[in-house]
Protein backbone atom coordinates (compact mmCIF):
# COMPACT_ATOMS: atom_id res chain seq x y z
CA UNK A 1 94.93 91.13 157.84
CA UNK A 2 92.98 94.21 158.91
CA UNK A 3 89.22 94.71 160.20
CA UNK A 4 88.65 96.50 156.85
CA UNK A 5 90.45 94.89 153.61
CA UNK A 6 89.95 97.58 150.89
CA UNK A 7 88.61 96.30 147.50
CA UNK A 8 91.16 96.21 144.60
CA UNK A 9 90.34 95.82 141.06
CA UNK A 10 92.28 92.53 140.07
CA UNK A 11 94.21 94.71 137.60
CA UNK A 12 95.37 96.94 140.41
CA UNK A 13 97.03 94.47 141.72
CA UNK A 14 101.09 94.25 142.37
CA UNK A 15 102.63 93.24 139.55
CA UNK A 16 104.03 90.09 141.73
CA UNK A 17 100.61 88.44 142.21
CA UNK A 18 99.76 89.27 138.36
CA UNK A 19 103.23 87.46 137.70
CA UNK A 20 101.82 85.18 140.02
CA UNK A 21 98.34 84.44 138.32
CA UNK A 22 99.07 84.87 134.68
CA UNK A 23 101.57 81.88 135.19
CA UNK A 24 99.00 79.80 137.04
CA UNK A 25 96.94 80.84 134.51
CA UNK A 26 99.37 79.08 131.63
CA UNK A 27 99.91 75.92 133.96
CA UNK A 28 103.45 77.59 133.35
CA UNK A 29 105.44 77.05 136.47
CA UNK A 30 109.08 78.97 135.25
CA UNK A 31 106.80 82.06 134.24
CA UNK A 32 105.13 82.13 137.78
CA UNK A 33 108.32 81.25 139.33
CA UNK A 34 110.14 84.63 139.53
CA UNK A 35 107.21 86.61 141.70
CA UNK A 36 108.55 84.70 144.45
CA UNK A 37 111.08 86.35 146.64
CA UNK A 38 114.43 83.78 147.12
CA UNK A 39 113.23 82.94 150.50
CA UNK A 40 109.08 82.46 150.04
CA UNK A 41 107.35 80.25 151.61
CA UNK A 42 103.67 78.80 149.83
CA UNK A 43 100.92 76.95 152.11
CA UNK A 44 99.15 74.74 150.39
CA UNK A 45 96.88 71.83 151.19
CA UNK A 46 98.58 71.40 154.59
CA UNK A 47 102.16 71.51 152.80
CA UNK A 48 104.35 73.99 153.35
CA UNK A 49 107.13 74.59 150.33
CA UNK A 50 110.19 76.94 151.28
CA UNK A 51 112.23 78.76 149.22
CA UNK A 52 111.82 79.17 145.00
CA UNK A 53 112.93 75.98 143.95
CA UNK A 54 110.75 73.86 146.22
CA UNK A 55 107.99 76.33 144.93
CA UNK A 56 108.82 75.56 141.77
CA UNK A 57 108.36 71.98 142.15
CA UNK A 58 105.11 72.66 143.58
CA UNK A 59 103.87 74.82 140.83
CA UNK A 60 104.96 72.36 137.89
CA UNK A 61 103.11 69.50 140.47
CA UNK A 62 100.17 71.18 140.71
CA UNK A 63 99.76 72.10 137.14
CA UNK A 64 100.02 68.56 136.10
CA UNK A 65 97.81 66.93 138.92
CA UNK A 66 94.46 68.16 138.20
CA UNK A 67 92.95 69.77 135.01
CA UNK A 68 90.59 72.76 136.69
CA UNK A 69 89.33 76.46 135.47
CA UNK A 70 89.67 78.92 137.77
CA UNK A 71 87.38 82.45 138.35
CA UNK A 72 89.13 85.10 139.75
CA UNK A 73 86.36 86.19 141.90
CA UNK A 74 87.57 89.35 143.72
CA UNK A 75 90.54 90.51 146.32
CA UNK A 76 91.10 93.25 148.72
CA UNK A 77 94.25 95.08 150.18
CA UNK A 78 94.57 93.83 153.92
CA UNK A 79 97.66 95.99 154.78
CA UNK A 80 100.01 97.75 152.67
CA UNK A 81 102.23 94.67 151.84
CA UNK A 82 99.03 92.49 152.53
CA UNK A 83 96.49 91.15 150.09
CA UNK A 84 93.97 88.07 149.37
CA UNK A 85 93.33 87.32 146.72
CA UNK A 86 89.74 84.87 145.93
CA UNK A 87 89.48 81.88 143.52
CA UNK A 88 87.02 79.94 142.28
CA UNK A 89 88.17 76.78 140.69
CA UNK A 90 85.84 73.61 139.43
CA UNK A 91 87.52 70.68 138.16
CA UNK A 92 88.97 67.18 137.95
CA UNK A 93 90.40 66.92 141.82
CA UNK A 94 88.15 65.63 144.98
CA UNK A 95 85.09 67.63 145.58
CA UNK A 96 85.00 69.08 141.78
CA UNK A 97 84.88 72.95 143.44
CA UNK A 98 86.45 74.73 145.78
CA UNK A 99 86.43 78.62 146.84
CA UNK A 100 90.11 79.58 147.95
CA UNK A 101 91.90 82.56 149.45
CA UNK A 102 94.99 83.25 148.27
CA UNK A 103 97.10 85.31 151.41
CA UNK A 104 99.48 86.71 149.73
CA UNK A 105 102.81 88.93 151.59
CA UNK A 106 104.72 91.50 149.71
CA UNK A 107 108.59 91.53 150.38
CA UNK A 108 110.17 94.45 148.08
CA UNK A 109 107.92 94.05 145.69
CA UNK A 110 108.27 90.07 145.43
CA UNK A 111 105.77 87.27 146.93
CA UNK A 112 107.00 86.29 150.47
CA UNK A 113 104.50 84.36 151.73
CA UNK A 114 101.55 82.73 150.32
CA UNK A 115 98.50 81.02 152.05
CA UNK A 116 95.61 79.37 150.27
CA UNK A 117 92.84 78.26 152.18
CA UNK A 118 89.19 77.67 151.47
C-alpha cells in the first residue's frame, strides 16, 4: 500500500473486484468464483483459504452463515495492481456491524490475494 491511495469511483474499478462484488452481492459463490486467479489466496477472519476451490468453499460458507447488507462505502488505488476496497456490513453475525477493508492484489487482471480486515 502506498502513503497516498488515490480515490477510485467504485465503478472504476477492475473488472475482477466488480466480478468479485456483484457475486458477493448475489450470495452467488460460482459467479464470484472466476475473479480469482488459480492460485489466490483470501484472508479472512484469521483463515487463510488457498487456491479457487478452497475459495469457493469459503464463499458458498459465508453466504449461508450470516444474513447481512453490505454498503460499499468507498476504495482507493494503493499501487497499480493494488487496491482496498471499504465495506460496511450490519447484520445477523456477532457484533451486528462491522467496517472492513477489502486488500485486494491484481495478478493479470485476476484477484491474487485478498485481505479483509476491520
Amino acid at each position: 500500500m502506498t502513503k497516498n491511495p488515490t480515490p477510485v469511483d467504485l465503478t472504476d474499478l477492475p473488472e475482477a473486484i466488480t466480478r468479485y462484488l456483484v457475486g458477493r452481492a448475489a450470495k452467488d459463490a460460482p459467479a464470484a468464483a472466476p475473479a480469482f486467479a488459480p492460485h489466490a489466496t483470501v484472508t479472512d477472519d484469521g483463515h487463510t483459504y488457498e487456491g479457487v476451490e478452497a475459495i469457493t468453499r469459503w464463499l458458498g460458507r459465508t453466504d449461508s452463515e450470516y444474513t447481512c447488507t453490505t454498503t460499499l462505502t468507498g476504495a482507493e488505488r494503493d499501487a497499480p495492481d493494488r487496491y482496498t476496497v471499504h465495506q460496511h456490513l450490519e447484520g445477523n453475525f456477532p457484533g451486528g456491524t462491522v467496517d472492513l477493508h477489502c486488500r485486494f492484489v491484481l495478478t493479470h487482471g485476476l484477484i491474487s490475494e485478498l485481505r479483509i480486515a476491520p
